[in-house]
Protein backbone atom coordinates (compact mmCIF):
# COMPACT_ATOMS: atom_id res chain seq x y z
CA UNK A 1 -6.33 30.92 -24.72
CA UNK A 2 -8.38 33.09 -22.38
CA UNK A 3 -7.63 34.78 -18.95
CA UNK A 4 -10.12 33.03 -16.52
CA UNK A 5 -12.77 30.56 -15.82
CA UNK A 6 -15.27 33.14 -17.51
CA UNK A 7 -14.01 33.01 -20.55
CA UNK A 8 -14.10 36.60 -20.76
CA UNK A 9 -12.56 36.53 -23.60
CA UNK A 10 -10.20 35.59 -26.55
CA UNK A 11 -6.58 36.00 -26.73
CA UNK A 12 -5.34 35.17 -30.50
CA UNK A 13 -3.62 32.59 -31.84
CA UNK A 14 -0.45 35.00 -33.77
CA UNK A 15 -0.95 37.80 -30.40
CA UNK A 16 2.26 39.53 -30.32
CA UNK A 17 3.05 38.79 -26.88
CA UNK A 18 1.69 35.15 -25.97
CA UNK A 19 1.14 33.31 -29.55
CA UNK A 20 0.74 29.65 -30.19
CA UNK A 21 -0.16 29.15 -33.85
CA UNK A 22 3.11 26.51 -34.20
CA UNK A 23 4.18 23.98 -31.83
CA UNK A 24 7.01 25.78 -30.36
CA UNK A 25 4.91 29.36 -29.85
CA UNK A 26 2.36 27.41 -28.12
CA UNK A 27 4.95 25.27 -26.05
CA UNK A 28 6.78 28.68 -25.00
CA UNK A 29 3.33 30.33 -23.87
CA UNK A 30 1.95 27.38 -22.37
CA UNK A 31 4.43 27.09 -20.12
CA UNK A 32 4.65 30.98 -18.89
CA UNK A 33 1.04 30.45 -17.77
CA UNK A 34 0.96 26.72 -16.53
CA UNK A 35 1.21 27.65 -12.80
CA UNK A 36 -1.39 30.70 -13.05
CA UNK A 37 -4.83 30.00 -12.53
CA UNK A 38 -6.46 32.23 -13.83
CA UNK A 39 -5.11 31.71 -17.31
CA UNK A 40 -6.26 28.27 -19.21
CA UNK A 41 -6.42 27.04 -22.95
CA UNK A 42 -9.74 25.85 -24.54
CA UNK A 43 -10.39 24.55 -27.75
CA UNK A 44 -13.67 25.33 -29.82
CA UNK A 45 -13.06 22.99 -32.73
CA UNK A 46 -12.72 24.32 -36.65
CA UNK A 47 -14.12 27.81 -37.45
CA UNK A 48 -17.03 26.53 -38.93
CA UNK A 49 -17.81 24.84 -35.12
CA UNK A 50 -17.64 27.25 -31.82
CA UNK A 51 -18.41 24.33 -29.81
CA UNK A 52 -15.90 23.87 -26.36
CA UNK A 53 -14.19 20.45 -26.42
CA UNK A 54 -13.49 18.32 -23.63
CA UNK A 55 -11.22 14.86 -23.23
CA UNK A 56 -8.43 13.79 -25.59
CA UNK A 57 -9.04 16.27 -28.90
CA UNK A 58 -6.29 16.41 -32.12
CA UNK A 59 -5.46 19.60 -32.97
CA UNK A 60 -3.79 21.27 -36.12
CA UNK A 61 -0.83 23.46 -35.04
CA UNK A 62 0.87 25.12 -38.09
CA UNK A 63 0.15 21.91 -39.96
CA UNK A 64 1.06 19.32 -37.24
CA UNK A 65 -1.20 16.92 -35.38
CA UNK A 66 -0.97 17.05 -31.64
CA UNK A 67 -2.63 14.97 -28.97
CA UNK A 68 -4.37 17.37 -26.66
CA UNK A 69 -6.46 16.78 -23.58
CA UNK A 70 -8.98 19.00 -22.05
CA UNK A 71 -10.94 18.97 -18.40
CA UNK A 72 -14.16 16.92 -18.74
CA UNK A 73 -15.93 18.07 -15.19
CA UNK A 74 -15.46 20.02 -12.76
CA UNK A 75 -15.33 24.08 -12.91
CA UNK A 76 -12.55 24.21 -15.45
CA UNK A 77 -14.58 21.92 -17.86
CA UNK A 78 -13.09 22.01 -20.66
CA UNK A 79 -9.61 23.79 -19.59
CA UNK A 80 -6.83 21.98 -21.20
CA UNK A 81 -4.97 19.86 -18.52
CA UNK A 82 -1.37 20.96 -17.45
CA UNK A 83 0.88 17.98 -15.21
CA UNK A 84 0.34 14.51 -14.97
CA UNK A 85 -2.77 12.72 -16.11
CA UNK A 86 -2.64 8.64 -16.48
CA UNK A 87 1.11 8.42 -16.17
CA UNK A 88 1.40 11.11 -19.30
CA UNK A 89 2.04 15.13 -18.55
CA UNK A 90 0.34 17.64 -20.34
CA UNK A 91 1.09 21.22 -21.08
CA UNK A 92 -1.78 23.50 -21.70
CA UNK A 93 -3.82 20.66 -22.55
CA UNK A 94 -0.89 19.78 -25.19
CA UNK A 95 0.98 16.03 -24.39
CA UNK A 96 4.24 16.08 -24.44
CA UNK A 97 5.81 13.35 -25.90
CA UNK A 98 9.77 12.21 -27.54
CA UNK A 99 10.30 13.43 -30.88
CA UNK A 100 10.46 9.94 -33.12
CA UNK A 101 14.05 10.46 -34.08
CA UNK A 102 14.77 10.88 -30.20
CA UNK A 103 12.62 8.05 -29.16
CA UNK A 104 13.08 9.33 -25.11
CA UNK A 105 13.39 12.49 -24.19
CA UNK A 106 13.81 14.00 -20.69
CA UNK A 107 11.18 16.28 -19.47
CA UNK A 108 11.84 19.31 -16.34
CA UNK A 109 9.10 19.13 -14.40
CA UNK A 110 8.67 22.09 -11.80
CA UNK A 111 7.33 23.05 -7.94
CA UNK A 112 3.59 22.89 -9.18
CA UNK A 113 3.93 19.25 -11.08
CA UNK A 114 4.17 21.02 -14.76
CA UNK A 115 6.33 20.73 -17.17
CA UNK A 116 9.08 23.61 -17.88
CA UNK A 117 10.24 24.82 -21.23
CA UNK A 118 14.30 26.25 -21.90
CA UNK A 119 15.62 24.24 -18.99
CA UNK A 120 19.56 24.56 -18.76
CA UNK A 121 20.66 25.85 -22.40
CA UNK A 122 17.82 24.90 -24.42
CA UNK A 123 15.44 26.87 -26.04
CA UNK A 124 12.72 28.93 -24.06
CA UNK A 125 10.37 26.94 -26.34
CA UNK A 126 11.89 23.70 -26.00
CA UNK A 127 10.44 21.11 -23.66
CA UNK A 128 13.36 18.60 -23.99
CA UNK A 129 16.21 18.57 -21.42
CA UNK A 130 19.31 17.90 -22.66
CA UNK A 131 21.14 15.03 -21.27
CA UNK A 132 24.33 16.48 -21.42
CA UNK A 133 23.35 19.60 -19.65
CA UNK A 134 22.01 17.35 -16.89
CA UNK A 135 25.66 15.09 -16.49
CA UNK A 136 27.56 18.71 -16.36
CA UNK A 137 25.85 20.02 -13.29
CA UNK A 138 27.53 18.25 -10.77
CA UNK A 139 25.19 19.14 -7.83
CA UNK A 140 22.78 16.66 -10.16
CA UNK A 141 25.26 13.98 -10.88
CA UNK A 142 28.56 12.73 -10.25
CA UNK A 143 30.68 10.97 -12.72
CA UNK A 144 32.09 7.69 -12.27
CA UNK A 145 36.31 7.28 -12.27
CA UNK A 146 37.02 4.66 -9.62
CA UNK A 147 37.87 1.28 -11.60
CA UNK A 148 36.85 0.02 -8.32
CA UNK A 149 33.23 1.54 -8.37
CA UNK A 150 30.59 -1.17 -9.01
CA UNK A 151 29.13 1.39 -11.69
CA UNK A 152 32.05 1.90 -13.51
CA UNK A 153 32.28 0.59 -17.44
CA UNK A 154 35.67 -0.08 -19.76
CA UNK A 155 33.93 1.25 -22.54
CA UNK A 156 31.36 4.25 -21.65
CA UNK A 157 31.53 6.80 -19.74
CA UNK A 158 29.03 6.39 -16.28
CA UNK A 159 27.19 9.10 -14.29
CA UNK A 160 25.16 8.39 -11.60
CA UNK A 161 22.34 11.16 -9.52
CA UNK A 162 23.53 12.69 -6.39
CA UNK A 163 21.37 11.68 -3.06
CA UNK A 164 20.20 13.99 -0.57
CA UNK A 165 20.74 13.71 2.98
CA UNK A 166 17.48 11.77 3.17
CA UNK A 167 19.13 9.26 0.55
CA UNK A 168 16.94 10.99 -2.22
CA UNK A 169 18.07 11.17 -5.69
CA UNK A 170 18.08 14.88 -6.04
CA UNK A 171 16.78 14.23 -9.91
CA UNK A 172 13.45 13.84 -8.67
CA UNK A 173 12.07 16.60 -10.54
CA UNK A 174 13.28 14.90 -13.80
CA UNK A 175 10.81 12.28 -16.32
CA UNK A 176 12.22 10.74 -19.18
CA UNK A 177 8.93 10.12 -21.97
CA UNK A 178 8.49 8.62 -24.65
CA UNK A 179 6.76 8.98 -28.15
CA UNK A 180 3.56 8.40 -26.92
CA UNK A 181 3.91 10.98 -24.21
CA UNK A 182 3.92 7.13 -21.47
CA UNK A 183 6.65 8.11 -18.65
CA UNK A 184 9.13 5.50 -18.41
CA UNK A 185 9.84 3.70 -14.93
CA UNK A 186 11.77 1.09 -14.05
CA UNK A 187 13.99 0.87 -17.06
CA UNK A 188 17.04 1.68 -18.82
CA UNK A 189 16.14 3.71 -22.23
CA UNK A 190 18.43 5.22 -25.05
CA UNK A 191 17.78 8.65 -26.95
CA UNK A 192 19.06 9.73 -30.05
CA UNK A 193 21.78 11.05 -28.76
CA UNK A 194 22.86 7.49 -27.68
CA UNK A 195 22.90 7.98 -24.03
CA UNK A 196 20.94 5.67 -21.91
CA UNK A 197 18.92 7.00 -19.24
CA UNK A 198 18.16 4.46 -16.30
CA UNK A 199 14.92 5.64 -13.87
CA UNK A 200 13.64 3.64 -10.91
CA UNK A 201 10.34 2.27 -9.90
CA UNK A 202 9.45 6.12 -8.73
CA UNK A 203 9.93 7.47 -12.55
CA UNK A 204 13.52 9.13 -11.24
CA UNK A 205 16.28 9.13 -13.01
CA UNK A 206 19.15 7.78 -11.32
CA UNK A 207 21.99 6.86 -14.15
CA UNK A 208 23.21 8.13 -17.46
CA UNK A 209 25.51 6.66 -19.64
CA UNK A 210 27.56 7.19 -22.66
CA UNK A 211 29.19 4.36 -24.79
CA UNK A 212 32.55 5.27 -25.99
């Protein structure tokens, strides 16, 4: 990681105040820095290579793989990407994808278009939101009682996304991704935590439900 465009110079991958030698280091760091610009990750291959990498690189975190992609013009050449690139978001260059047990997992995205890590009760290093933490706030979703409600199921347990005044979904800032870091649209999904997630043609969630 380094602190501008320059590339002034090197801040270490164990530093005691912004590391990212394991997934959930970098994920934590990565994400204090996403909106700044004059703070950017770069990736200079194996010690025994120095050269700076561009496009879609894999990259050894703690003894994982990860998909990373990095800037391939412009004057951040070579500046890992952070937001959405090809219908996939990136964080520090890192994609963020659904762990394979979870399958989906729903991502916080913030003002800027990046992603945000400890949303609601999770983690500060975690990029996942919780599904239940979502269904509880109820200025994000109402749940369905009315028998009479053409949402309502016998056997689950419904909640559907509040509108604005405009008729927005106010979930907008929400994307539910999968494995492979795609962002799901127009679709009803189910995590591992068996709820399923329903998102419209604009990538928005706008239902969760729960099977009894």
């Amino acid at each position: 990681m380094n602190n501008d465009t320059d590339i002034d110079f090197k801040i270490a991958d164990n530093d005691d105040t912004d590391p990212y030698d394991t997934e959930n280091k970098f994920n934590e760091t990565a994400a204090k820095y996403a909106g700044q610009s004059d703070y950017h990750f770069y990736y200079f291959g194996r010690s025994d290579d120095g050269a700076m990498k561009t496009g879609k690189q894999t990259i050894d975190l703690d003894g994982d793989k990860f998909t990373f992609k990095f800037q391939t013009k412009s004057a951040l050449k070579g500046a890992g990407i952070n937001g959405e690139d090809d219908d996939k978001y990136y964080l520090g260059g890192k994609l963020v994808t659904a762990d394979k047990e979870d399958k989906f997992m729903i991502a916080s995205i913030d003002s800027t278009g990046n992603v945000e890590a400890g949303y609601g009760n999770s983690a500060s290093n975690s990029l996942q939101v919780k599904a239940k933490d979502l269904i509880s706030d109820n200025t994000l979703f109402t749940k369905v009682t009315s028998t009479t409600d053409p949402d309502y199921k016998k056997d689950a347990q419904v909640w559907v996304a509040v509108k604005d005044a405009n008729g927005d979904y106010v979930t907008g800032d929400f994307r539910v991704v999968n494995t492979s870091g795609t962002v799901s649209k127009s679709k009803s999904v189910k995590n591992g935590n068996d709820y399923k997630i329903t998102v419209d043609k604009n990538k928005v969630i706008t239902k969760i439900v729960q099977e009894d």
